[in-house]
Protein backbone atom coordinates (compact mmCIF):
# COMPACT_ATOMS: atom_id res chain seq x y z
CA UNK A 1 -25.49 14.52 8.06
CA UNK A 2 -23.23 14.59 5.55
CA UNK A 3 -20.26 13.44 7.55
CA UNK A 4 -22.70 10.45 8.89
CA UNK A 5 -23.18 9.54 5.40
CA UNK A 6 -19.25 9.86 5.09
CA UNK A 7 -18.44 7.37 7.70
CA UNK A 8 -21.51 4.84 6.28
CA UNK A 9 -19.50 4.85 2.85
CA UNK A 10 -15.97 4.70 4.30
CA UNK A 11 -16.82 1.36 6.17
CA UNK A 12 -17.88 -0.07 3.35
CA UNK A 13 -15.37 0.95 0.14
CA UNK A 14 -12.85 -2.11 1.10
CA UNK A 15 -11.49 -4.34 2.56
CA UNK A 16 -8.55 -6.40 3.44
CA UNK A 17 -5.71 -6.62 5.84
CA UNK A 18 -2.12 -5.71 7.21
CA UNK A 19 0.92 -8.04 7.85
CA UNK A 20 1.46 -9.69 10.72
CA UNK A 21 1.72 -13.38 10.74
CA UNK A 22 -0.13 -15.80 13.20
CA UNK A 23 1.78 -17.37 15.87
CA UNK A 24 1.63 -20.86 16.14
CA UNK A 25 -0.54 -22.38 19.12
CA UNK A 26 2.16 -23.61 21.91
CA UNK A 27 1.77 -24.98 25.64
CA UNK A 28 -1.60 -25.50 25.27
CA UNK A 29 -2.35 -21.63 24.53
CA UNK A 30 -3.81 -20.31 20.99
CA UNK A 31 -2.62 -16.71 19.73
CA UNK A 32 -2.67 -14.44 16.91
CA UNK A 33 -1.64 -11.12 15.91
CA UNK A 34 -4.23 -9.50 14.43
CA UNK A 35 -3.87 -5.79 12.37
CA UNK A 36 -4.13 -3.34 15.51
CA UNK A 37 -0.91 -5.14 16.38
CA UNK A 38 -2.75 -7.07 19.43
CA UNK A 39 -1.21 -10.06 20.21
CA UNK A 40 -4.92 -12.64 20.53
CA UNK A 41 -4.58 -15.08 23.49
CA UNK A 42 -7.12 -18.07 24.34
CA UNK A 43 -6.87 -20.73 26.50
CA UNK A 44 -6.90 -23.13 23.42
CA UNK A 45 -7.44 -22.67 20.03
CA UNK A 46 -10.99 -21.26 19.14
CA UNK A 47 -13.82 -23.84 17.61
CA UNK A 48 -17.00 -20.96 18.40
CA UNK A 49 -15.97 -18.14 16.55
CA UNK A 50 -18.54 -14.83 15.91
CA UNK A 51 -17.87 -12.80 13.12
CA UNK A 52 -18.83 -10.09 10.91
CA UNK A 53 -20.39 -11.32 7.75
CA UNK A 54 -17.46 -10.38 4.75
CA UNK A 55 -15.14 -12.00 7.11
CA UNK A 56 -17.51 -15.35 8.02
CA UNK A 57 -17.59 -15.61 4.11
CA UNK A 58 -13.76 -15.62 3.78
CA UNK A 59 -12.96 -17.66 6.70
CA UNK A 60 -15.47 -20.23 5.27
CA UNK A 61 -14.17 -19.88 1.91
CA UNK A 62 -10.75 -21.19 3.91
CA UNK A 63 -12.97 -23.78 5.87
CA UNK A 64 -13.79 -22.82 9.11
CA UNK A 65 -17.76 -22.28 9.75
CA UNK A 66 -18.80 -19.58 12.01
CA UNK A 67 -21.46 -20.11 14.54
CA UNK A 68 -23.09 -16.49 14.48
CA UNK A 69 -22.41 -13.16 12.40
CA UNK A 70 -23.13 -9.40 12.20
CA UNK A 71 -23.64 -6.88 10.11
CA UNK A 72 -25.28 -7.37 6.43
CA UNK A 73 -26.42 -11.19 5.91
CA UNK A 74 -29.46 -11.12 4.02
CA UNK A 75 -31.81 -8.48 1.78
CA UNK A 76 -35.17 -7.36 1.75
CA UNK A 77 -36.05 -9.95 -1.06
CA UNK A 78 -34.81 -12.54 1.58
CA UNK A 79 -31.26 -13.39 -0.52
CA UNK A 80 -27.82 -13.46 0.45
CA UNK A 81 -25.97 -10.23 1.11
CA UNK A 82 -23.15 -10.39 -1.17
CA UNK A 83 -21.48 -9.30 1.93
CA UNK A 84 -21.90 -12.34 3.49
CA UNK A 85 -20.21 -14.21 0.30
CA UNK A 86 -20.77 -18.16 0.87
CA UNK A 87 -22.74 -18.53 4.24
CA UNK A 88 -25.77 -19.53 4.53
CA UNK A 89 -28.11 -17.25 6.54
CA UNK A 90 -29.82 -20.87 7.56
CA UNK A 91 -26.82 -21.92 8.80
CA UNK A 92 -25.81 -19.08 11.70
CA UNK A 93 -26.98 -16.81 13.89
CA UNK A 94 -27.45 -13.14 12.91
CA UNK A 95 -26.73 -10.76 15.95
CA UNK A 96 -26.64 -8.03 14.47
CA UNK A 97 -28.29 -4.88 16.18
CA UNK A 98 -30.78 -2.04 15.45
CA UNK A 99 -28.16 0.49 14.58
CA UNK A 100 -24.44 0.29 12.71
CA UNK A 101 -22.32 -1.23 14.82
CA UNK A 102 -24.48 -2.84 17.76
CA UNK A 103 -25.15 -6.63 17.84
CA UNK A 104 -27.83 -8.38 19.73
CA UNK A 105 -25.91 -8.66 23.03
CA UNK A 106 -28.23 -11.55 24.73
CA UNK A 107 -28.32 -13.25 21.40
CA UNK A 108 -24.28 -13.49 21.07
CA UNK A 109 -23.99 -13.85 24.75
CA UNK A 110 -26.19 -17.56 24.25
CA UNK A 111 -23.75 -18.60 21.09
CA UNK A 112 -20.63 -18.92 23.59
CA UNK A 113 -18.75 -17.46 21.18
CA UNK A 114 -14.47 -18.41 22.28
CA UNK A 115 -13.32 -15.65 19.46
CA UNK A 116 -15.00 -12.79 17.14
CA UNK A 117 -13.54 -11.63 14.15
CA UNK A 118 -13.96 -8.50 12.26
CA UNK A 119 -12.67 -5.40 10.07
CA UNK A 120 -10.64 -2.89 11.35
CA UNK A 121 -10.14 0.51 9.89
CA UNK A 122 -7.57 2.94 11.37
CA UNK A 123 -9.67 6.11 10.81
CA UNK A 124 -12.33 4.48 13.13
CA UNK A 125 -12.72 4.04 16.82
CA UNK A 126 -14.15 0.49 17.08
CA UNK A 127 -14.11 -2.63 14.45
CA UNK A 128 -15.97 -3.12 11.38
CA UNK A 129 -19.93 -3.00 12.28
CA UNK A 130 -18.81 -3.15 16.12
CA UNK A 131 -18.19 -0.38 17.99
CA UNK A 132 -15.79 0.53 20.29
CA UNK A 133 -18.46 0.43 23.34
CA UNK A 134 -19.93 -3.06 21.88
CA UNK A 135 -16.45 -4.12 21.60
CA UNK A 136 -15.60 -3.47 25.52
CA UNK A 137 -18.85 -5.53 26.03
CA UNK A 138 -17.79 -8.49 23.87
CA UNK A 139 -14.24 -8.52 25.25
CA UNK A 140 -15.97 -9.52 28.80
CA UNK A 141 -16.84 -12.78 26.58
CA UNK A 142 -14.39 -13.38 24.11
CA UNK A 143 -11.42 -11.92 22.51
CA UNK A 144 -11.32 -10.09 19.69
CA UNK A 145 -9.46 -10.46 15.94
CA UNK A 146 -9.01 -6.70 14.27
CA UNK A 147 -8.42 -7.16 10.43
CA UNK A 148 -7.14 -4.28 8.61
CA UNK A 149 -9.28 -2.59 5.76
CA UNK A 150 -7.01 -0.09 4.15
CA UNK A 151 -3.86 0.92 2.91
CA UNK A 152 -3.11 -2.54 1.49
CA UNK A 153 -3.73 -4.55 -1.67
CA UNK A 154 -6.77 -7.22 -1.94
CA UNK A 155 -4.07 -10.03 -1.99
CA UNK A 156 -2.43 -9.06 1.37
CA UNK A 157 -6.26 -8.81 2.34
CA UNK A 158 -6.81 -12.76 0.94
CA UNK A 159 -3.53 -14.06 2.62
CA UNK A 160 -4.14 -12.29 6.50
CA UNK A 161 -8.01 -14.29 6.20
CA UNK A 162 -5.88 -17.29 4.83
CA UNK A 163 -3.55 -16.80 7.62
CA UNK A 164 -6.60 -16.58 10.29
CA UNK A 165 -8.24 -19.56 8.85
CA UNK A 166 -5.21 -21.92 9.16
CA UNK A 167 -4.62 -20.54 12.60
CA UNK A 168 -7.61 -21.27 13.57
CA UNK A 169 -7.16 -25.03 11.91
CA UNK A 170 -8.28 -25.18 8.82
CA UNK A 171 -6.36 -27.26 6.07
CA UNK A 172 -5.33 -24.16 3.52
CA UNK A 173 -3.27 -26.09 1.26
CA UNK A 174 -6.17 -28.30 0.84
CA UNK A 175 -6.94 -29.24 -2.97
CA UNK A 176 -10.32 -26.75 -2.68
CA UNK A 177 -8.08 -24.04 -1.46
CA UNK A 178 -5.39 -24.44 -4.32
CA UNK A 179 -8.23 -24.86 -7.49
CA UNK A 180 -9.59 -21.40 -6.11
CA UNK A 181 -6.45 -19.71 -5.98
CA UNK A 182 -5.87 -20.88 -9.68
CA UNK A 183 -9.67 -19.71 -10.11
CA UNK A 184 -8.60 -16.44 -9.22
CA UNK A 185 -5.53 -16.03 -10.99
CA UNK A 186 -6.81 -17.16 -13.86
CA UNK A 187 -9.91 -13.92 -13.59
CA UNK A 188 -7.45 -11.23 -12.73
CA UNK A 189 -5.31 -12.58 -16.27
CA UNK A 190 -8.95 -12.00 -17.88
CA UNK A 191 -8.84 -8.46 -16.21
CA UNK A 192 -5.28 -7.41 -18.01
CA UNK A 193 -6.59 -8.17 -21.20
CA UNK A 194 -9.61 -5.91 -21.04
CA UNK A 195 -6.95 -3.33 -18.89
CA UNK A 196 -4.29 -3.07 -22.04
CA UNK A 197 -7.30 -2.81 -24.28
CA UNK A 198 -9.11 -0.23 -22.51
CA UNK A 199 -5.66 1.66 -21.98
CA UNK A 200 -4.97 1.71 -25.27
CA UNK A 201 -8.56 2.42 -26.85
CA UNK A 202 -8.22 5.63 -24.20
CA UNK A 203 -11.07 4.34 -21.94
CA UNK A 204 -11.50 4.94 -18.58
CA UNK A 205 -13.83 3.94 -15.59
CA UNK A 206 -14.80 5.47 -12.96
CA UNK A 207 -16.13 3.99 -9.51
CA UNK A 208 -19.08 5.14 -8.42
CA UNK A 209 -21.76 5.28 -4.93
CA UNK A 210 -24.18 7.23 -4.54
CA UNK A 211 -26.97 8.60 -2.12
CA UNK A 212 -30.11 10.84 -2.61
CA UNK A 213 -27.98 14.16 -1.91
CA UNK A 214 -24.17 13.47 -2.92
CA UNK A 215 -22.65 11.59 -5.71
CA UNK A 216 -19.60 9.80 -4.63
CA UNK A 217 -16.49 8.99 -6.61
CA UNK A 218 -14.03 6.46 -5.33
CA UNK A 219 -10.24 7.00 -4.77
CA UNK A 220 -8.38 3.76 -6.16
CA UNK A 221 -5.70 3.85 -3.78
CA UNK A 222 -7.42 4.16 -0.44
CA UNK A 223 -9.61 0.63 -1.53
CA UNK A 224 -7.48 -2.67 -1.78
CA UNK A 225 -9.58 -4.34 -4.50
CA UNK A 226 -9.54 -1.11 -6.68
CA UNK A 227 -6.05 -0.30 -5.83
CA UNK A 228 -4.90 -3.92 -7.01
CA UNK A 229 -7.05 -3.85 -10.10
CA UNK A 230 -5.37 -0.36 -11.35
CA UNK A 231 -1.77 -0.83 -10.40
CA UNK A 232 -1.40 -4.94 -11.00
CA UNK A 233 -4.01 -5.36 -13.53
CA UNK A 234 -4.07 -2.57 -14.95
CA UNK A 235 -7.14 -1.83 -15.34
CA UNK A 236 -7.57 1.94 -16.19
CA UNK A 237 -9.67 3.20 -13.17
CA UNK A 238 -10.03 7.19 -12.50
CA UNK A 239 -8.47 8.91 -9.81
CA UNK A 240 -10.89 12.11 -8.66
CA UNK A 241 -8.94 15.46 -8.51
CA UNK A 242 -9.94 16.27 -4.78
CA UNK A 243 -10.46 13.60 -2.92
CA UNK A 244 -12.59 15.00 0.61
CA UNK A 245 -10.72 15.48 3.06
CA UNK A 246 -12.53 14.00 6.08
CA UNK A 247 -13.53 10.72 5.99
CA UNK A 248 -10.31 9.23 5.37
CA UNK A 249 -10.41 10.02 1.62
CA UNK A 250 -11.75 7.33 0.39
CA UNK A 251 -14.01 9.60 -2.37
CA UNK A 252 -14.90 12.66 -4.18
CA UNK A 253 -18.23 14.01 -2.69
CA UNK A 254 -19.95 15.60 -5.57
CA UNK A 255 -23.33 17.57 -5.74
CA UNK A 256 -25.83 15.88 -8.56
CA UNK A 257 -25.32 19.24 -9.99
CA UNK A 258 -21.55 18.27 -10.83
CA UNK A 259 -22.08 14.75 -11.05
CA UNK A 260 -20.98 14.75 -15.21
CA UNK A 261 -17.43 16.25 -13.53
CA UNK A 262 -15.81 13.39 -14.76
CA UNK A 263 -16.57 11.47 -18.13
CA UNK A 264 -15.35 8.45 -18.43
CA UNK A 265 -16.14 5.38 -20.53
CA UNK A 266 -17.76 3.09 -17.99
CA UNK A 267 -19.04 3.40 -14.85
CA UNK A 268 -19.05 0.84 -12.00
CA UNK A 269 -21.30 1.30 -9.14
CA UNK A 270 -21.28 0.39 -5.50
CA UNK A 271 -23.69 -2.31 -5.38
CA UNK A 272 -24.66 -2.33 -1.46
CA UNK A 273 -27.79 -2.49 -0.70
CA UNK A 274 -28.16 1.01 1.10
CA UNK A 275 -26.10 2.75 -2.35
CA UNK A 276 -28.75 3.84 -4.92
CA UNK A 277 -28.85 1.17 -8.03
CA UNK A 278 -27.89 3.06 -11.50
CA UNK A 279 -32.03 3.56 -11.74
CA UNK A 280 -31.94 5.22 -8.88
CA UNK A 281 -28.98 7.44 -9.57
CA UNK A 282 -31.22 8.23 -13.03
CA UNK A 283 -34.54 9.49 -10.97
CA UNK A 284 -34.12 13.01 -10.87
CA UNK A 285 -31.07 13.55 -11.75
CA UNK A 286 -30.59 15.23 -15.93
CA UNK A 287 -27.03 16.08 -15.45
CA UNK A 288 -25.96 11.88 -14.72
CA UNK A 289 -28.73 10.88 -17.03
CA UNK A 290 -27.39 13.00 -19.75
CA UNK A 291 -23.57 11.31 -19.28
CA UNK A 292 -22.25 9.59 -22.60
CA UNK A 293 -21.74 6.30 -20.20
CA UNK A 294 -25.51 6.42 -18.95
CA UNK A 295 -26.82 7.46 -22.06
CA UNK A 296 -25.20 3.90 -23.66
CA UNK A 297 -25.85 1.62 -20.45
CA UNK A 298 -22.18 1.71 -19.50
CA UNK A 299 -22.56 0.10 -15.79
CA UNK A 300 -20.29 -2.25 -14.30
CA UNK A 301 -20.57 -3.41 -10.61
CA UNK A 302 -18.52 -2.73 -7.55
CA UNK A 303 -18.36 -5.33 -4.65
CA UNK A 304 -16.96 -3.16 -2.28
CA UNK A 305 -17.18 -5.05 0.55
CA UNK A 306 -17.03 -8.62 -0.49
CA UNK A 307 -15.08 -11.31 1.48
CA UNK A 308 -11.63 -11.29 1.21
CA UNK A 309 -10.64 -15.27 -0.31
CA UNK A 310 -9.64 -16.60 -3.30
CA UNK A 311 -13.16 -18.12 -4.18
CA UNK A 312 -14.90 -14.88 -3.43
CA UNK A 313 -13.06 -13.25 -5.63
CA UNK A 314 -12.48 -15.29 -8.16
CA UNK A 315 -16.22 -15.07 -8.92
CA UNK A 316 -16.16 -11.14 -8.37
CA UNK A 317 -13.36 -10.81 -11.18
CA UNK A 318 -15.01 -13.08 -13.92
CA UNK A 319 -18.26 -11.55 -13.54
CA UNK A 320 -16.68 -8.06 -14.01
CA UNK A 321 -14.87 -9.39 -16.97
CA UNK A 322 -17.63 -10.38 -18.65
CA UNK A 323 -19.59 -7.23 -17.89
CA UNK A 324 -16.88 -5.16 -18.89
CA UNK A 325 -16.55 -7.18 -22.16
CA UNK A 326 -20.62 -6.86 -22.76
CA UNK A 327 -20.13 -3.01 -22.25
CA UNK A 328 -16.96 -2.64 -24.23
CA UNK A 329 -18.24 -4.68 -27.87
């Protein structure tokens, strides 16, 4: 059980990408290599593309509309997924399956689908909410895009989805595409501020997910948003002492028992829908509920699976700014 719930939190902490350029289309045939180092062939260049959601919502952010998706697109309440970033559930196909990983194989079968395009972790057989069997399945139909999640930063994350997009055709140095990259440089400036001032009032944060038996503490380096925030921005995130060793470590699995083993200033929290909310995390639980951070209403939230694009995150940053600066006064 516990190293189920592992693997549910390690596919979600990140993502973003590797380093390989596209290669141009030539002779009439398309190609790309993607982050397993697979060199992506079609016949020509790919108008029907599947994908899963986070990276539907950054290839849209870059202009190119998917015709189905998988994985989290919208919530109970009938909303977006932040997952799923800009798309519009009313707008594409949702495939995705009764368990992780599985799609609706008639479904994407009737989409004629010339390319998918997902996540790919190396600590896990398969792509990101596609396994390795439903994988073999979909190559009979279409090839297959592998975009790395891990040991990189959230920019070379933005540029390999910028890099897909424009392979795939769309304009990238189009005037939309430039105002959000300004967008988001302009929200990770906000974030150095509130970094040096948190540094030097001696605050810390620390990033947080949760479940009803373990209390999870993120490892900065091992996700590319966090790991950007802390080392470019500066933002003064906590590394746990002992980070697990299976699952990749991505996170400190903690008891609820030892959940006040770190006591830092704020807390942000994991905001997917299958995390427990800070509420939740209260329920139940004296030692959290009696933290200095809980006890003042410290939270902060955690996208940790948003698309990787400049709009995306441009958003993400500025609305973490101003919580932080709420939290901070």
């Amino acid at each position: 059980m516990r190293r189920t719930v592992a693997a549910v939190l390690l596919l979600g902490l990140v993502a973003g990408c590797g380093g390989n350029a596209p290669t141009e289309q030539s002779g009439g045939q398309w190609s790309f290599k993607d982050d397993r180092g697979n060199e992506v062939t079609a016949p020509k260049r790919p108008e029907r593309v599947v994908a899963q959601v986070s990276a539907a919502g950054a290839l849209k952010d870059y202009g190119i509309n998917v015709v189905g998706t998988f994985g989290p697109l919208k919530r109970s309440d009938g909303s977006t997924d932040p997952e799923a970033g800009s798309i519009d559930p009313g707008q594409v196909a949702d495939i995705t399956g009764p368990g992780y990983g599985e799609i609706d194989f008639e479904k994407f079968a009737a989409l004629n689908a010339d390319l998918v395009v997902a996540g790919h972790y190396p600590e896990v057989t398969g792509l990101w909410h596609l396994t390795a069997e439903f994988e073999e399945k979909v190559l009979k139909v279409a090839p297959t895009v592998g975009i790395g999640q891990s040991k990189i930063q959230l920019p070379d994350g933005i540029k390999r989805f910028r890099e897909l997009a424009k392979a795939l055709g769309a304009d990238t140095e189009s005037a939309k595409v430039k105002a959000d990259e300004e967008a988001f440089t302009k929200a990770a400036d906000r974030l150095r501020v509130i970094g040096r001032k948190m540094t030097a009032a001696n605050q810390k944060i620390q990033v947080v997910g949760a479940d009803p038996k373990l209390f999870y503490v993120a490892v900065p380096a091992r996700n590319p948003d966090l790991d950007w925030y802390s080392k470019e921005l500066g933002l003064p995130l906590l590394t746990p002492d002992k980070p697990d060793a299976e699952g990749g470590g991505y996170f400190q699995s903690l008891s609820w028992e030892n959940s006040a083993t770190y006591k830092e200033h704020v807390i942000m929290w994991d905001t997917r829908q299958h995390v427990l909310n800070p509420e939740q995390m209260k329920e139940g639980h004296p030692v959290f509920r009696a933290l200095p951070a809980v006890q003042a209403g410290r939270f902060v939230e955690w996208n940790a699976v948003a698309p990787l694009s400049h709009a995306s995150y441009a958003k993400i940053m500025n609305k973490l700014a101003d919580q932080l600066d709420a939290v901070l006064k």
